[in-house]
N, C-alpha and C. Protein backbone atom coordinates (compact mmCIF):
# COMPACT_ATOMS: atom_id res chain seq x y z
N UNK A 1 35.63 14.89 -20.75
CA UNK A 1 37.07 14.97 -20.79
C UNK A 1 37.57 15.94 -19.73
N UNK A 2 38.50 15.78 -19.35
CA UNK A 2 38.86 16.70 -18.28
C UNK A 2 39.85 17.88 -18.88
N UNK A 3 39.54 18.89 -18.23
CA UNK A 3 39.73 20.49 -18.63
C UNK A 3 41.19 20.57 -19.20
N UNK A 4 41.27 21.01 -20.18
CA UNK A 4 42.63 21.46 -20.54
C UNK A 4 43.49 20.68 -21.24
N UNK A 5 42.78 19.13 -21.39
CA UNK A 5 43.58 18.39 -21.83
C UNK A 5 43.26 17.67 -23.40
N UNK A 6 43.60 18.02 -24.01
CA UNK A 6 43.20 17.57 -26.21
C UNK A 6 43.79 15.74 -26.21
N UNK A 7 42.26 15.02 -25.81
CA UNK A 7 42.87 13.62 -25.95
C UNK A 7 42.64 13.60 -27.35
N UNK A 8 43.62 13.08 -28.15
CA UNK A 8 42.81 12.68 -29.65
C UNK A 8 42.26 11.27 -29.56
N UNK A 9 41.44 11.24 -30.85
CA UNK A 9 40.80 10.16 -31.46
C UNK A 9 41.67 9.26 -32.13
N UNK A 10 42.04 8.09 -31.56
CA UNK A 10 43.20 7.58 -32.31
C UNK A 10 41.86 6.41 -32.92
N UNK A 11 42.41 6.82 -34.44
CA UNK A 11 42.54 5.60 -35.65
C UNK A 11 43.94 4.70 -35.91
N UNK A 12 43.75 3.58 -35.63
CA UNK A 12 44.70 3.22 -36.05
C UNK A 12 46.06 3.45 -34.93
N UNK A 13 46.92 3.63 -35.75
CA UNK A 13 47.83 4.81 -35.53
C UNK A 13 48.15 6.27 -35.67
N UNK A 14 46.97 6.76 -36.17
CA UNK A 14 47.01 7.98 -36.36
C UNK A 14 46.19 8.73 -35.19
N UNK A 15 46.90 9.56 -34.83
CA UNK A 15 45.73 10.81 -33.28
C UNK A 15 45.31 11.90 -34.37
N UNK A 16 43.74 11.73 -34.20
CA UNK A 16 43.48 13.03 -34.78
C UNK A 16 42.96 14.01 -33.57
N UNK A 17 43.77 14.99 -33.74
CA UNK A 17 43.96 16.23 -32.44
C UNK A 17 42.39 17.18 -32.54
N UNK A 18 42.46 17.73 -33.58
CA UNK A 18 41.13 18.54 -33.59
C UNK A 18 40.10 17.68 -34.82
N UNK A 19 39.71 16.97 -33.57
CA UNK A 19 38.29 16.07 -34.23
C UNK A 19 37.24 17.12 -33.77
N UNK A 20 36.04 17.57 -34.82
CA UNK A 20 34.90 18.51 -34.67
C UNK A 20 33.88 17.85 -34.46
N UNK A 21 33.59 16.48 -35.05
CA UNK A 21 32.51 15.71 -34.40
C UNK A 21 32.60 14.48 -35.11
N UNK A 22 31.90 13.68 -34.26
CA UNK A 22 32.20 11.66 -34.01
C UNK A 22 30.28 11.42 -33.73
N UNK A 23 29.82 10.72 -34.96
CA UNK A 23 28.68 9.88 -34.45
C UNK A 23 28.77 8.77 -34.58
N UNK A 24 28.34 8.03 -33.55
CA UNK A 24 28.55 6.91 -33.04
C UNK A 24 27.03 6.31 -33.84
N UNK A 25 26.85 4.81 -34.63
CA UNK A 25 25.32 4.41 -35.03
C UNK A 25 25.46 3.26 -34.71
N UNK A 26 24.34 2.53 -34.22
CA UNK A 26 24.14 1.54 -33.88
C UNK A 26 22.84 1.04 -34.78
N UNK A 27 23.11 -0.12 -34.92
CA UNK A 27 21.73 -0.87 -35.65
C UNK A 27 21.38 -2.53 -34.70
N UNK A 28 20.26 -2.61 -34.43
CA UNK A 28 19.85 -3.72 -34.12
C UNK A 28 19.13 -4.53 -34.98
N UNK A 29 19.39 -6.18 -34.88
CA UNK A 29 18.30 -6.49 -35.56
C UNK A 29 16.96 -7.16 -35.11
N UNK A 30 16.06 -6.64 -35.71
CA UNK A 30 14.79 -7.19 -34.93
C UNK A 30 14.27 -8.25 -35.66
N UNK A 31 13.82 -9.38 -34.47
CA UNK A 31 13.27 -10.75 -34.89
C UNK A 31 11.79 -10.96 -34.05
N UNK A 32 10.64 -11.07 -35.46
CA UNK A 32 9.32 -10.94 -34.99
C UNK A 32 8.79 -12.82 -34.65
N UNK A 33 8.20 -12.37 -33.42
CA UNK A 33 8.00 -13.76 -32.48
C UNK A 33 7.11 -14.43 -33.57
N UNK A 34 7.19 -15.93 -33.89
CA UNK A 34 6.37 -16.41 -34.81
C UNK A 34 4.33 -16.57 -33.61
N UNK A 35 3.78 -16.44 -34.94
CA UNK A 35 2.30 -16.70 -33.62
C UNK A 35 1.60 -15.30 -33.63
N UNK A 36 2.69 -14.14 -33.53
CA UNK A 36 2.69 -13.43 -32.39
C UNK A 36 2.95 -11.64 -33.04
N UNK A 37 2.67 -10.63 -32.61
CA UNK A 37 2.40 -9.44 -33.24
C UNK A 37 4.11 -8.94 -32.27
N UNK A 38 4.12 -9.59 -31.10
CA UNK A 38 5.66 -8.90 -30.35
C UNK A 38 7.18 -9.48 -31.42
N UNK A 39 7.53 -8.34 -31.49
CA UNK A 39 9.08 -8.44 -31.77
C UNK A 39 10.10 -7.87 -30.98
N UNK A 40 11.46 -8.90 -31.08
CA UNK A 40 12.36 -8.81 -29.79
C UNK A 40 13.67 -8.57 -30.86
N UNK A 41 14.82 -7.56 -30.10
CA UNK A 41 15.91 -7.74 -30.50
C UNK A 41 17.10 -8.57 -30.01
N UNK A 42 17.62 -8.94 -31.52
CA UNK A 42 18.40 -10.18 -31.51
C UNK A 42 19.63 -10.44 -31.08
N UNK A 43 20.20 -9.06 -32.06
CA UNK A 43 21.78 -9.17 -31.76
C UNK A 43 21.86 -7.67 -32.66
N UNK A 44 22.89 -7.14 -32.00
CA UNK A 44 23.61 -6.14 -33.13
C UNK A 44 24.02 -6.25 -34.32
N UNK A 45 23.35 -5.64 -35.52
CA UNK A 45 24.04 -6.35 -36.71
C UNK A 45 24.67 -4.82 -37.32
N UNK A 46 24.95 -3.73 -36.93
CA UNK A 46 25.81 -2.32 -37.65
C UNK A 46 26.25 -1.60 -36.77
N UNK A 47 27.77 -1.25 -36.99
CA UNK A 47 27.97 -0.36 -35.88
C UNK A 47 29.09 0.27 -36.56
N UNK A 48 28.81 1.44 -36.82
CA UNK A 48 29.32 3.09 -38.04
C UNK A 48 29.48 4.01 -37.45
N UNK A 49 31.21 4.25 -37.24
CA UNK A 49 31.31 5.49 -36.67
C UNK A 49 31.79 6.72 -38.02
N UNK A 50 31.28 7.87 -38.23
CA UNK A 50 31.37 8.98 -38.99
C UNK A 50 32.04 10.08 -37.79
N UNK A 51 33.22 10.63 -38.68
CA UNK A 51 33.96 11.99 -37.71
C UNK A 51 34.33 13.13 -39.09
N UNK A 52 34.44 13.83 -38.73
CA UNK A 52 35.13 14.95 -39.19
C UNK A 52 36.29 15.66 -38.64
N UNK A 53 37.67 16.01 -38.87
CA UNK A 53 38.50 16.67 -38.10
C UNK A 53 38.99 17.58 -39.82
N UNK A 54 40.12 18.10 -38.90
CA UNK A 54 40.90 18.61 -39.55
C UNK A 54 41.95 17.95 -39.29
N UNK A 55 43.32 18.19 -40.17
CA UNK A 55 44.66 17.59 -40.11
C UNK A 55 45.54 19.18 -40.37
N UNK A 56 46.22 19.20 -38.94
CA UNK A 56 46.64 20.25 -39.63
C UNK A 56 48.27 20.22 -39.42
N UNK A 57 49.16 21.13 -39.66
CA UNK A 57 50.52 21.14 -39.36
C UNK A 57 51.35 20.46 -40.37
N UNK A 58 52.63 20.38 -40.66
CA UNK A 58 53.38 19.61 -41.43
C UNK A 58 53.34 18.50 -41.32
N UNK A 59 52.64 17.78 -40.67
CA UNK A 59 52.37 16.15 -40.55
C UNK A 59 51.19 15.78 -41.64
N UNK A 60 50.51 16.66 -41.74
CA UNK A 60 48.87 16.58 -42.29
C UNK A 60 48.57 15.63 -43.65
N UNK A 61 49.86 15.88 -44.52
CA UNK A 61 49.91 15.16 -45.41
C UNK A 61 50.36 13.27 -45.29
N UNK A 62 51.50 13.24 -44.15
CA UNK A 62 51.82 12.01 -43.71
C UNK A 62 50.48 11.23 -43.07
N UNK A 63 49.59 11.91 -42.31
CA UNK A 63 48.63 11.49 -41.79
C UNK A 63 47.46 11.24 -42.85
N UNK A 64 47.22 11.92 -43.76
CA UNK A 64 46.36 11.63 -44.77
C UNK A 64 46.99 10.23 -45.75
N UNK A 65 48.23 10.51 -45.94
CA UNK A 65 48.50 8.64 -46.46
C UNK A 65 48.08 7.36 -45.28
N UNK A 66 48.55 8.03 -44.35
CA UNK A 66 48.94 6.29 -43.52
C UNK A 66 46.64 6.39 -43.40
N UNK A 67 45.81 7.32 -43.42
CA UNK A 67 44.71 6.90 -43.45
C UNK A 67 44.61 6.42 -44.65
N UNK A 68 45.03 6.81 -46.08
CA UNK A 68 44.21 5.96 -47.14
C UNK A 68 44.90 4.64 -47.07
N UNK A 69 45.81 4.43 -46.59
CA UNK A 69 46.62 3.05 -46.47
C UNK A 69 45.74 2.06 -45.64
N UNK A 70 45.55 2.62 -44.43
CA UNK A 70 44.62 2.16 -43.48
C UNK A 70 43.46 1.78 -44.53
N UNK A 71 43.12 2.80 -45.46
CA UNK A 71 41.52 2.18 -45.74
C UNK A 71 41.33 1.07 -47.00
N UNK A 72 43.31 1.10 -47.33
CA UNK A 72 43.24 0.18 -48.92
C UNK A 72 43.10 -1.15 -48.48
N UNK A 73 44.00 -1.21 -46.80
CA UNK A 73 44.20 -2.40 -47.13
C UNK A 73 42.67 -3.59 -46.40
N UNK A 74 42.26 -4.46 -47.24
CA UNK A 74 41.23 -5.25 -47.17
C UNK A 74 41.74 -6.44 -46.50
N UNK A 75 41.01 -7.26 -46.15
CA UNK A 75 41.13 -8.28 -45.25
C UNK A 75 42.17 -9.22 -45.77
N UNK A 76 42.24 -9.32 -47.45
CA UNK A 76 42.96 -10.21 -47.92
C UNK A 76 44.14 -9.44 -47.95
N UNK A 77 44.40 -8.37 -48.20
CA UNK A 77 45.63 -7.69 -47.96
C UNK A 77 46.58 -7.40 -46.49
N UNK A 78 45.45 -7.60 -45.37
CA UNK A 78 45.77 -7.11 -43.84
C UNK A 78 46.82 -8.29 -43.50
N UNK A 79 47.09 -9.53 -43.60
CA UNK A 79 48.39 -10.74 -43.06
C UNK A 79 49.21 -9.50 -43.58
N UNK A 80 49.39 -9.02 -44.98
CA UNK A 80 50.79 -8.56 -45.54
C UNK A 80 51.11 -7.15 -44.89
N UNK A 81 50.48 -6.48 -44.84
CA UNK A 81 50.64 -5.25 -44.49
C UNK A 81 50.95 -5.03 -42.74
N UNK A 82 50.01 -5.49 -41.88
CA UNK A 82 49.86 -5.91 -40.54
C UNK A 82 49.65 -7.37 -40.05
N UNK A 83 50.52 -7.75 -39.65
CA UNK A 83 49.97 -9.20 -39.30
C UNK A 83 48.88 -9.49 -38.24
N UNK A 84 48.43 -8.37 -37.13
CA UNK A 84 47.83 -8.26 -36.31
C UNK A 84 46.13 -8.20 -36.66
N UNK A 85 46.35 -7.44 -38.41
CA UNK A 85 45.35 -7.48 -38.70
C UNK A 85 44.13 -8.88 -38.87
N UNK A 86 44.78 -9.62 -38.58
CA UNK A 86 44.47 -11.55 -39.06
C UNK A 86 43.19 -11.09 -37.62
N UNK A 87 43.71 -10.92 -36.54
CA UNK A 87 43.05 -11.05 -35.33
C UNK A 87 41.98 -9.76 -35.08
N UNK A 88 42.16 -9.03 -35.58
CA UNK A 88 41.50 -7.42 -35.06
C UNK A 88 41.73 -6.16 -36.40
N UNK A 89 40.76 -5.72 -36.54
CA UNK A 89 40.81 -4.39 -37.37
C UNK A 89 41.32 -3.53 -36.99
N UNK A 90 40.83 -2.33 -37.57
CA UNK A 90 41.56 -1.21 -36.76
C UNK A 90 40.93 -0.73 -35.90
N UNK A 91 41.85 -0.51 -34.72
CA UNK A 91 41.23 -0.14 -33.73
C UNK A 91 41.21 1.81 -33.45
N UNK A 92 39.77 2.11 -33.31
CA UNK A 92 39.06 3.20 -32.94
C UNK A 92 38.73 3.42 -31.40
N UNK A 93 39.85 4.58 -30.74
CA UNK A 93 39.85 4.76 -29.47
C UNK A 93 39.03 6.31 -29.33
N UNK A 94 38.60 6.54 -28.99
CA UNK A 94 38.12 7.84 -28.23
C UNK A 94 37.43 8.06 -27.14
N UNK A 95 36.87 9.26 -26.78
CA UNK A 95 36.22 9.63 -25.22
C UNK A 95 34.55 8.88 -25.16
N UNK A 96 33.88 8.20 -26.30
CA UNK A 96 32.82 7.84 -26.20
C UNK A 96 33.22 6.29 -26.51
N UNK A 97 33.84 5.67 -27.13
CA UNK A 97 33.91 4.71 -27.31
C UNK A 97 35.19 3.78 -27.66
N UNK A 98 34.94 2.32 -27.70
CA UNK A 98 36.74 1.52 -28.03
C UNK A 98 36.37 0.42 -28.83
N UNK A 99 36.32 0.09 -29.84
CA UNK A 99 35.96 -0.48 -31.11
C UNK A 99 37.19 -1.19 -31.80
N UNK A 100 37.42 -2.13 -31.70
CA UNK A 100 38.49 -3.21 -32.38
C UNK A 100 38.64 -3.75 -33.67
N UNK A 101 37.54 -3.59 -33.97
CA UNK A 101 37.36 -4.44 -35.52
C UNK A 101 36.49 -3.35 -36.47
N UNK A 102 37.13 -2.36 -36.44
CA UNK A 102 36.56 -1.07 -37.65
C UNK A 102 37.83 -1.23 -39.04
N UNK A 103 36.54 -0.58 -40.50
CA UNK A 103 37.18 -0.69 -41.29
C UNK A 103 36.78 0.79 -41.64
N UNK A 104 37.72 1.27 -42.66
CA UNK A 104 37.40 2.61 -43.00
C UNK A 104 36.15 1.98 -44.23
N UNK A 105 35.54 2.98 -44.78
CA UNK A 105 34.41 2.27 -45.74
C UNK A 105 34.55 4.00 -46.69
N UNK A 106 35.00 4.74 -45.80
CA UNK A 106 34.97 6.17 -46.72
C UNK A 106 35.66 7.33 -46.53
N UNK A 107 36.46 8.06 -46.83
CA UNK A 107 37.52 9.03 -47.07
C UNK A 107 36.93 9.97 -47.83
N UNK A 108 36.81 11.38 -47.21
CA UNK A 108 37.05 12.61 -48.22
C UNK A 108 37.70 13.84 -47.72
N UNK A 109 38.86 14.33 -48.69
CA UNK A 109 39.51 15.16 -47.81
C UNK A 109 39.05 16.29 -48.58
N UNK A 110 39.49 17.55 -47.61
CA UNK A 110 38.86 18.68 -48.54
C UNK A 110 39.84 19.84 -47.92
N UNK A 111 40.65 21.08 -48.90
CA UNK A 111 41.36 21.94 -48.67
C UNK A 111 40.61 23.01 -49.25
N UNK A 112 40.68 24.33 -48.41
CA UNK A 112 39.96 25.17 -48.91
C UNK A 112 40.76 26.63 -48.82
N UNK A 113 40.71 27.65 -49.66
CA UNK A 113 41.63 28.77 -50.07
C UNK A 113 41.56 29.45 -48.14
N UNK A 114 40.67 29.27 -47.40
CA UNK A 114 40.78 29.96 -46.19
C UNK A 114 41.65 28.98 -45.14
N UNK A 115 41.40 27.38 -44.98
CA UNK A 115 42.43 26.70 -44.30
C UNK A 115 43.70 26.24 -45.64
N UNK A 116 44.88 27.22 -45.78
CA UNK A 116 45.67 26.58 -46.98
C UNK A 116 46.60 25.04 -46.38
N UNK A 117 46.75 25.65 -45.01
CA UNK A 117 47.56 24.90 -44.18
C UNK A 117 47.00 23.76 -43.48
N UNK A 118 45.81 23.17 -44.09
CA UNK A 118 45.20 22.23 -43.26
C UNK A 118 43.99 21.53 -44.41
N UNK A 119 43.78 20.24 -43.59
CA UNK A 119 42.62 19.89 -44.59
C UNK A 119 41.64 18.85 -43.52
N UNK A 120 40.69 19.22 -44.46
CA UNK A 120 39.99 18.67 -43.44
C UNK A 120 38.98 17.68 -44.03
N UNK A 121 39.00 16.56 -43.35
CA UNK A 121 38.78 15.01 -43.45
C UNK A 121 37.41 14.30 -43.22
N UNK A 122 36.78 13.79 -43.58
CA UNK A 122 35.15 13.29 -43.49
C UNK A 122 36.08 11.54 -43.02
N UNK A 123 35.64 11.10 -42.58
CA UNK A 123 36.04 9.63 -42.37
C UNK A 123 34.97 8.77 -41.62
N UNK A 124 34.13 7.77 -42.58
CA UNK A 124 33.53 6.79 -41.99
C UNK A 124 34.03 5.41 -42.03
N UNK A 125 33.54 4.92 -40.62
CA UNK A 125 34.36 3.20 -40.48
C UNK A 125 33.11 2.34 -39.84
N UNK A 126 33.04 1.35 -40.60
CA UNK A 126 32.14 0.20 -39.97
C UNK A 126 32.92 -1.04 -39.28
N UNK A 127 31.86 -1.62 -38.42
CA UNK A 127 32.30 -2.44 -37.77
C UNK A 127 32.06 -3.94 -38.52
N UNK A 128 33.50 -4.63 -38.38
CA UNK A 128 33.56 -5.78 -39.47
C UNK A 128 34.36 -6.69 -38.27
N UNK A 129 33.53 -8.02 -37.55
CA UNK A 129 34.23 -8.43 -36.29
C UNK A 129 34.99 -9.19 -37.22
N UNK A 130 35.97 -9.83 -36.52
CA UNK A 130 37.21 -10.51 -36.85
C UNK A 130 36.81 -11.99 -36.31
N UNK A 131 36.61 -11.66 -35.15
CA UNK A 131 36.23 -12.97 -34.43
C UNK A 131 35.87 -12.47 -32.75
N UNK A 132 34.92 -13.99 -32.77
CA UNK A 132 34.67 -13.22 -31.42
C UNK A 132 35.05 -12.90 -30.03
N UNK A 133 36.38 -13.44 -30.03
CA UNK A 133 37.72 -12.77 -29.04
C UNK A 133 37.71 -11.23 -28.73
N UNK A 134 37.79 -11.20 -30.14
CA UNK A 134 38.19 -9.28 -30.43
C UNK A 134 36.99 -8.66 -29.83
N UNK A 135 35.49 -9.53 -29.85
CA UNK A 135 34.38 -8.32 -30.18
C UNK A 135 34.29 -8.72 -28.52
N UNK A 136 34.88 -9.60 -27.52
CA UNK A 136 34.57 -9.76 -26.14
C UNK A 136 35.74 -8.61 -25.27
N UNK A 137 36.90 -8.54 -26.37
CA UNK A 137 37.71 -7.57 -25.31
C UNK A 137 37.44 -6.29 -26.09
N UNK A 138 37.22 -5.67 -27.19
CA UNK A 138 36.37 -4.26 -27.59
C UNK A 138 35.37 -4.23 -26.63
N UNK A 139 34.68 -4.86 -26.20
CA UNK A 139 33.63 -4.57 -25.24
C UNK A 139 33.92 -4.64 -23.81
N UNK A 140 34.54 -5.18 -23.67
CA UNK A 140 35.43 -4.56 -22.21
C UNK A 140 36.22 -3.54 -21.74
N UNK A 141 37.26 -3.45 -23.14
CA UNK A 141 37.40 -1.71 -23.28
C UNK A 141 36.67 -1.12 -23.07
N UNK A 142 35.61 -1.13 -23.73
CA UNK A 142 34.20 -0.12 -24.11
C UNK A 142 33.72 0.40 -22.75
N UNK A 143 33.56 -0.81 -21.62
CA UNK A 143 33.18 -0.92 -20.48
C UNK A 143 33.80 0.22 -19.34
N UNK A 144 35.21 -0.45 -19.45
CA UNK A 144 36.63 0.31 -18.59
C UNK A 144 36.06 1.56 -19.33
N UNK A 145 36.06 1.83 -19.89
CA UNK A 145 36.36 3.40 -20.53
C UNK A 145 35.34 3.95 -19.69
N UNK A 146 33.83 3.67 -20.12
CA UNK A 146 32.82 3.88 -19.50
C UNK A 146 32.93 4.07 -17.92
N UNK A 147 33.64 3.29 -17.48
CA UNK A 147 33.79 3.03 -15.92
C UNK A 147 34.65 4.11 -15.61
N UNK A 148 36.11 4.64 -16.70
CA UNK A 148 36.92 4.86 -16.00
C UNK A 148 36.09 6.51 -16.02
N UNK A 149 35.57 6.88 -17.73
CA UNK A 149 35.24 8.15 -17.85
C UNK A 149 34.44 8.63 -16.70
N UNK A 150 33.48 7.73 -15.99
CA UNK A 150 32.31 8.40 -15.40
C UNK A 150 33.19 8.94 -13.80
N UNK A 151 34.97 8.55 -13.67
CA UNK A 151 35.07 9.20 -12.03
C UNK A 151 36.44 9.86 -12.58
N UNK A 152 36.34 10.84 -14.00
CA UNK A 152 37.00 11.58 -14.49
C UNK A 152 36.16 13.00 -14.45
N UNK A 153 36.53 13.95 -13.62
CA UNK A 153 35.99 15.55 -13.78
C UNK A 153 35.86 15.98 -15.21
N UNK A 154 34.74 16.38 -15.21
CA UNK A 154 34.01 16.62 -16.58
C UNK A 154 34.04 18.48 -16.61
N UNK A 155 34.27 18.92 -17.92
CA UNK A 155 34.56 20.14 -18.20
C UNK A 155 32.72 20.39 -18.56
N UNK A 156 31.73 19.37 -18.63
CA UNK A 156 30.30 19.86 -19.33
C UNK A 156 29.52 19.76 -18.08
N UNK A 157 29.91 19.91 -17.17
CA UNK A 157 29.16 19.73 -15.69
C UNK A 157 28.08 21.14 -15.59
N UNK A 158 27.33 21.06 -14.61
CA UNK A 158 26.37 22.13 -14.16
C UNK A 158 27.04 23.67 -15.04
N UNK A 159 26.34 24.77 -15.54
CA UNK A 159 26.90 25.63 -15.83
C UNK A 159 26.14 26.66 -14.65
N UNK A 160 26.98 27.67 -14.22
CA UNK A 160 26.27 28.51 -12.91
C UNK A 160 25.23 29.42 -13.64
N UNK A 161 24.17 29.73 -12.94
CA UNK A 161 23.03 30.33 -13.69
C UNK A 161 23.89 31.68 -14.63
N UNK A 162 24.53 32.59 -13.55
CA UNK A 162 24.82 34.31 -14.43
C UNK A 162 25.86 33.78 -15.39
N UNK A 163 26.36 32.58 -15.93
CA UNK A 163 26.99 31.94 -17.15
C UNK A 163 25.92 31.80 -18.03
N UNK A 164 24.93 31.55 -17.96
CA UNK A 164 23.92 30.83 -18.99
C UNK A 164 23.51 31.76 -19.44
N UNK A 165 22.93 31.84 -21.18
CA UNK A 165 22.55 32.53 -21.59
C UNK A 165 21.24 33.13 -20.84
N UNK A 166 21.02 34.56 -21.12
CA UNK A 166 19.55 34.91 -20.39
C UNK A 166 19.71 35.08 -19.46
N UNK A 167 21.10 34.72 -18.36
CA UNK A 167 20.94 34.54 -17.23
C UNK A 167 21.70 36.29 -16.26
N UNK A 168 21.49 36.60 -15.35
CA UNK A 168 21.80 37.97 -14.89
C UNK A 168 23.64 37.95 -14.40
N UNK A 169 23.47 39.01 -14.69
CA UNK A 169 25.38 39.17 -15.05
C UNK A 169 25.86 39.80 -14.07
């Protein structure tokens, strides 16, 4: 990401500003050659992103509904709520990845006597394609991003040796 600048993680419609960490999982599935002791992979069959942020500020509470809303509504519910939803899930933007067809699968919020003013959010979403339109332009996003991130100045570049720990001051 480039220096100075707080892109959030948009779910949905919601930016979460101070996201603390995003794992990205991938699952393949493997298909063993008949005959034969070699096995080859087939196709992607899981793809689970898990984050943690906080929500903080007088919005925190508005943002914690429109996510459990996000996570009530199910496929048979998505025509009524979003009509867009018919074509594409929710879409998951951030600095590693662009994912079109995510569902939330899990919510836990948690307030604690030291953050009173904030809470902070566990949120996992799996990937549930819609069709395979969606899963050809999520992956072109995915691509661009990739393309665009890699000739974006990076704040995690070389650190100078007398910066590094151990290193002479």
């Amino acid at each position: 990401m480039t220096a100075g600048v707080n892109v959030p993680v948009l779910i949905g419609p919601v930016p979460l500003l101070t996201v603390t960490s995003l794992t990205l999982n991938e699952g393949y599935q493997v298909a063993r050659i008949a005959g034969s002791k070699l096995a080859q992979l087939v196709s992607p069959t899981t793809r689970t992103i898990s984050l943690e942020a906080v929500l903080v500020g007088g919005s925190r509470l508005i943002f914690k509904k429109l996510l459990e809303a996000m996570a009530l509504t199910s496929r048979a519910l998505a025509p009524a709520t979003a009509p867009m939803m018919n074509l594409a899930g929710l879409p998951v933007v951030c600095g590693m990845t662009v994912c079109l067809d995510m569902q939330i699968t899990s919510l836990r919020f948690t307030q604690s006597n030291q953050k009173r003013d904030a809470l902070d959010v566990s949120i996992t979403l799996e990937h549930v394609p819609r069709s395979t339109l969606t899963a050809v332009i999520g992956e072109a996003l995915d691509i661009a991003l990739a393309a665009g991130m890699a000739a974006v100045p990076s704040v995690s570049g070389m650190v100078p040796v007398e910066r590094q720990l151990g290193g002479t001051l």
